[in-house]
N, C-alpha and C. Protein backbone atom coordinates (compact mmCIF):
# COMPACT_ATOMS: atom_id res chain seq x y z
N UNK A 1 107.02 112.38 87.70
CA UNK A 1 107.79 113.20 88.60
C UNK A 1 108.36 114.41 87.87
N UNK A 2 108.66 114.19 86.61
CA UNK A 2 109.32 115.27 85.75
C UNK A 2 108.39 116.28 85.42
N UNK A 3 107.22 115.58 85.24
CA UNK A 3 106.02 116.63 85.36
C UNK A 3 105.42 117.72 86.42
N UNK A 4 105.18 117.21 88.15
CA UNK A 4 105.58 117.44 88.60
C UNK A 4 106.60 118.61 89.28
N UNK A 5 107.65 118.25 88.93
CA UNK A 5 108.50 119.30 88.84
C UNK A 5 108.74 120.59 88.18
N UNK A 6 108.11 120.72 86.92
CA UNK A 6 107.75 121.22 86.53
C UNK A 6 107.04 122.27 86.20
N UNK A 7 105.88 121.69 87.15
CA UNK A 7 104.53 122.42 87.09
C UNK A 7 104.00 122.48 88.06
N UNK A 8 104.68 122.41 89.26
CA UNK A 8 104.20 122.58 90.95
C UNK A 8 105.13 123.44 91.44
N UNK A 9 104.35 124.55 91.80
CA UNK A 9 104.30 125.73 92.31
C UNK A 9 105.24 125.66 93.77
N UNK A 10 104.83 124.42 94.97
CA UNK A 10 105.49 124.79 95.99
C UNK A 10 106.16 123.54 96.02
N UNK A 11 106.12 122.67 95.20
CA UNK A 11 106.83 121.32 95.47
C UNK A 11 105.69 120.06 95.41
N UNK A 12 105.99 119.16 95.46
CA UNK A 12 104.96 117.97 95.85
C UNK A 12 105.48 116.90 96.82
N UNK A 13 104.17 116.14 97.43
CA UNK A 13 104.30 115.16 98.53
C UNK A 13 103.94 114.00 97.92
N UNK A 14 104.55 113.10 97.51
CA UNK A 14 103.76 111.40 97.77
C UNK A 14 103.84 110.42 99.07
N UNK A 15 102.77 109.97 98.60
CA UNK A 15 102.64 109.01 99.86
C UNK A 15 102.38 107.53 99.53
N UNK A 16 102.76 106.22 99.39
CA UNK A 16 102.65 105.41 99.02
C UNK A 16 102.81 104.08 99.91
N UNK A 17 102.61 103.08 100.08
CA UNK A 17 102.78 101.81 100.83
C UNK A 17 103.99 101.85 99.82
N UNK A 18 104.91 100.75 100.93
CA UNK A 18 106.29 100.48 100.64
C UNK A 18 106.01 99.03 100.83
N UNK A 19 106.46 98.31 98.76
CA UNK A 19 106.33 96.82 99.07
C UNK A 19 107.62 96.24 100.08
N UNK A 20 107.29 95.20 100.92
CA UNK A 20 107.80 94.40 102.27
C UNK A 20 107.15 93.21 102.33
N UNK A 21 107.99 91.86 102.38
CA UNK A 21 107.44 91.10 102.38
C UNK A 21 106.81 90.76 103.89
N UNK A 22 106.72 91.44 104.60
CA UNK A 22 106.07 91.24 106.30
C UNK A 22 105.15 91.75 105.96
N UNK A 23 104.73 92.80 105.51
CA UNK A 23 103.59 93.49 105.47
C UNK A 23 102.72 92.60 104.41
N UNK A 24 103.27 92.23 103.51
CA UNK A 24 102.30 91.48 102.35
C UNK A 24 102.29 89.76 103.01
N UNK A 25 103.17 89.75 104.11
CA UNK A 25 102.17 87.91 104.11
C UNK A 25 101.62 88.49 105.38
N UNK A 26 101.40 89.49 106.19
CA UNK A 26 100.61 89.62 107.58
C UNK A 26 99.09 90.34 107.51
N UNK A 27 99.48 91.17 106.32
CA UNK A 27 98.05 91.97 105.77
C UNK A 27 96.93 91.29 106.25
N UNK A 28 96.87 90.35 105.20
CA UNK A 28 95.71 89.41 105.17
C UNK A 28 95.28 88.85 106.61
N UNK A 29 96.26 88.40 107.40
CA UNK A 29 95.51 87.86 108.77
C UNK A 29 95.17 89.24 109.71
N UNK A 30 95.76 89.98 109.88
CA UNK A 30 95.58 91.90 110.27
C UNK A 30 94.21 91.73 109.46
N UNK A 31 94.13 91.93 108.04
CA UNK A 31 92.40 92.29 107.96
C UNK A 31 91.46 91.75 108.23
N UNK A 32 91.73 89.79 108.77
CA UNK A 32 90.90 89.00 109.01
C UNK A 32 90.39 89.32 110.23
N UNK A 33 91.42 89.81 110.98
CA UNK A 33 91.75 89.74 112.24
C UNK A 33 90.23 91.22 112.89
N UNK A 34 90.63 91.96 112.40
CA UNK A 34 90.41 93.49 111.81
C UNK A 34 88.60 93.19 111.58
N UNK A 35 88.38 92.12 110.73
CA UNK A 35 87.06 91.66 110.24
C UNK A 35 86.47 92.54 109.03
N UNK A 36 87.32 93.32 108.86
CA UNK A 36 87.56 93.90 107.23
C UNK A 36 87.00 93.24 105.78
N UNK A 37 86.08 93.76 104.94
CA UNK A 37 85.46 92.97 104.06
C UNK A 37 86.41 92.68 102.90
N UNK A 38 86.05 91.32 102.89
CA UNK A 38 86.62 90.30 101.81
C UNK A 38 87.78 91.16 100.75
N UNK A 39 86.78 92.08 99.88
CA UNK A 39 87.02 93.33 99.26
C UNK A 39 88.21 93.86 99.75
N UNK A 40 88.48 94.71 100.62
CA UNK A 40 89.36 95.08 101.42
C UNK A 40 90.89 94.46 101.66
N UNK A 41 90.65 93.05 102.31
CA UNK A 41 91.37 92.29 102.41
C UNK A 41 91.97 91.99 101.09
N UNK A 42 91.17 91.70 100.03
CA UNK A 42 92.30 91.11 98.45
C UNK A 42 92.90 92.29 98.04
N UNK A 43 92.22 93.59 97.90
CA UNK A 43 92.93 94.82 97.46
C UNK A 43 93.97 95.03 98.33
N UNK A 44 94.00 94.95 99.32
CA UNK A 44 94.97 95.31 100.24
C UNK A 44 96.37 94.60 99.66
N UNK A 45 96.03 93.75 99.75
CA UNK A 45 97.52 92.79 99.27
C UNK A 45 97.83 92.64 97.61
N UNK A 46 97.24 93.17 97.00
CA UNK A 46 97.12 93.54 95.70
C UNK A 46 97.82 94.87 95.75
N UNK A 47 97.86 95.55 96.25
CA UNK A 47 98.51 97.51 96.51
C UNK A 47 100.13 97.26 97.13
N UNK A 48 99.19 96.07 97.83
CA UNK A 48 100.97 96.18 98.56
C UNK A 48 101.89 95.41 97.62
N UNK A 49 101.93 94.36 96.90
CA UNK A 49 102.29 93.55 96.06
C UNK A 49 102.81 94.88 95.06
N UNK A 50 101.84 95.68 94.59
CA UNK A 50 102.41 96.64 93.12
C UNK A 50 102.82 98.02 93.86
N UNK A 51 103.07 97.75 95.02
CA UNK A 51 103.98 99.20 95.24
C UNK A 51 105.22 98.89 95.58
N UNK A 52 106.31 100.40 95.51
CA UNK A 52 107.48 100.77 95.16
C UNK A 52 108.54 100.27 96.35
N UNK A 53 109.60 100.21 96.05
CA UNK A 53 110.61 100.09 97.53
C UNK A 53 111.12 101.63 97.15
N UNK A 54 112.23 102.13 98.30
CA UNK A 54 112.95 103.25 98.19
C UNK A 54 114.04 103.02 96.98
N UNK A 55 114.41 101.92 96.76
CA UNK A 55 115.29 101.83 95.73
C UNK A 55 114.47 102.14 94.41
N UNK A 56 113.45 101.82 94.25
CA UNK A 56 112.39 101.89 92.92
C UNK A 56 112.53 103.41 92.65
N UNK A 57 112.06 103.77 94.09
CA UNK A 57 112.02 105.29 93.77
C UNK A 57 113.30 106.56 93.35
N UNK A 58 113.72 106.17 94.04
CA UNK A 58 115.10 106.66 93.83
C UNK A 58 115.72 106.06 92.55
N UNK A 59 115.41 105.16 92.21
CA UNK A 59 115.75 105.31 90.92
C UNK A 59 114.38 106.08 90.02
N UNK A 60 113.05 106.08 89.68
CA UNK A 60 112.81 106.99 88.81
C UNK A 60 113.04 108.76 88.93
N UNK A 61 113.17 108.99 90.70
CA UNK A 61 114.06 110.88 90.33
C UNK A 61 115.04 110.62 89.73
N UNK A 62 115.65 109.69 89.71
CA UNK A 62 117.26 110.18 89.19
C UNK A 62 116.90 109.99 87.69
N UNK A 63 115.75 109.16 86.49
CA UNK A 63 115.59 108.98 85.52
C UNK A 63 114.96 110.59 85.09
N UNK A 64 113.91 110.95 86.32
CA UNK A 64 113.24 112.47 85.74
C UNK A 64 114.28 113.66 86.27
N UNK A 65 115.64 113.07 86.85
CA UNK A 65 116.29 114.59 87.21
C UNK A 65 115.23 115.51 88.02
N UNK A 66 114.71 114.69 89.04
CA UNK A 66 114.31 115.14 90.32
C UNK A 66 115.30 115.00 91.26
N UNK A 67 115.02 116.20 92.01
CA UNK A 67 115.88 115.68 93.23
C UNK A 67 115.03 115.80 94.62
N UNK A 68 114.88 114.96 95.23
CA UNK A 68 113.75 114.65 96.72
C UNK A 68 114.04 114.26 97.90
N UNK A 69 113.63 114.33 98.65
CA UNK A 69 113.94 113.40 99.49
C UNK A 69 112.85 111.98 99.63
N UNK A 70 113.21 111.07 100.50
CA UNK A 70 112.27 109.80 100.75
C UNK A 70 112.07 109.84 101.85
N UNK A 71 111.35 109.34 102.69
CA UNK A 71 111.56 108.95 104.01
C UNK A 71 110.39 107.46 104.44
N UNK A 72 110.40 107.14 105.88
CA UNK A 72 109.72 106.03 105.64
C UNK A 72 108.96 106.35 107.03
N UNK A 73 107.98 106.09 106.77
CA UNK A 73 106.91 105.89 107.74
C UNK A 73 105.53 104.92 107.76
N UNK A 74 106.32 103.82 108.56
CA UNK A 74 105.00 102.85 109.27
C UNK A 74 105.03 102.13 107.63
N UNK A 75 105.84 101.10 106.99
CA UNK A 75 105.21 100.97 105.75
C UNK A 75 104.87 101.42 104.32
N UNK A 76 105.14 103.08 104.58
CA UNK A 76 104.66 103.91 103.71
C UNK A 76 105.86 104.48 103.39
N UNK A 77 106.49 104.80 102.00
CA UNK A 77 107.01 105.55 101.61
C UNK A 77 106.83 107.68 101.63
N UNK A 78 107.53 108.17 101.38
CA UNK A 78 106.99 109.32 101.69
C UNK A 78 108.27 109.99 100.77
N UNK A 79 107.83 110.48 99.73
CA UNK A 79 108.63 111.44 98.37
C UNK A 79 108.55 112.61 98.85
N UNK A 80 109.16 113.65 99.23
CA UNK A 80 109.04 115.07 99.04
C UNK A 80 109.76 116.10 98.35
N UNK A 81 109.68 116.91 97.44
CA UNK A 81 110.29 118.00 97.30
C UNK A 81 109.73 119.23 97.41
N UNK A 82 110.51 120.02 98.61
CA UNK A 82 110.10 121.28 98.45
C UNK A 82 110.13 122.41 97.43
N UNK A 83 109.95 123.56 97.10
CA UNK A 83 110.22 124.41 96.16
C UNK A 83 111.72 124.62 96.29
N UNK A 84 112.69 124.79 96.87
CA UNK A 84 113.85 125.25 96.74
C UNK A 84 115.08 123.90 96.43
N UNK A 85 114.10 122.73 96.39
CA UNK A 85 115.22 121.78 95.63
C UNK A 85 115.35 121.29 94.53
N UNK A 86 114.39 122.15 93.50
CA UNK A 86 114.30 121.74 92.39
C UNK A 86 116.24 121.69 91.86
């Protein structure tokens, strides 16, 4: 993120799944459900398992002296800083 900041011109966007334990025990029957290959289905819950909460995040801006916003959508985390909040 410190990098990032840094070296981006208008700001940057992340986008990430937000770990939840609803989403990580329902995945799997959603992809069964879905008929989603095998593949699919283990990664899926593997991504969701090693991704961030808003607290995670918010704590590494405050380690890189970013300042962002978060927001949440559907599951997904969502980092933004525009150019004028560096």
């Amino acid at each position: 993120m410190a990098w990032f900041n840094e070296n981006s011109g208008y700001g940057c966007h992340i986008v990430d799944l937000q770990r939840h334990a609803l989403r990580y025990y329902s995945f799997p029957a959603l992809a069964r459900l879905m008929g989603w290959h095998r593949i699919l289905r283990e990664d899926g819950v593997i991504s969701i398992a090693r991704s961030f909460r808003r607290s995670d995040w918010r704590r590494y801006l405050d380690q890189a002296g970013v300042q962002a916003d978060i927001s949440w959508h559907l599951f997904r985390l969502c980092v933004s800083q525009a150019e004028g909040m560096r």
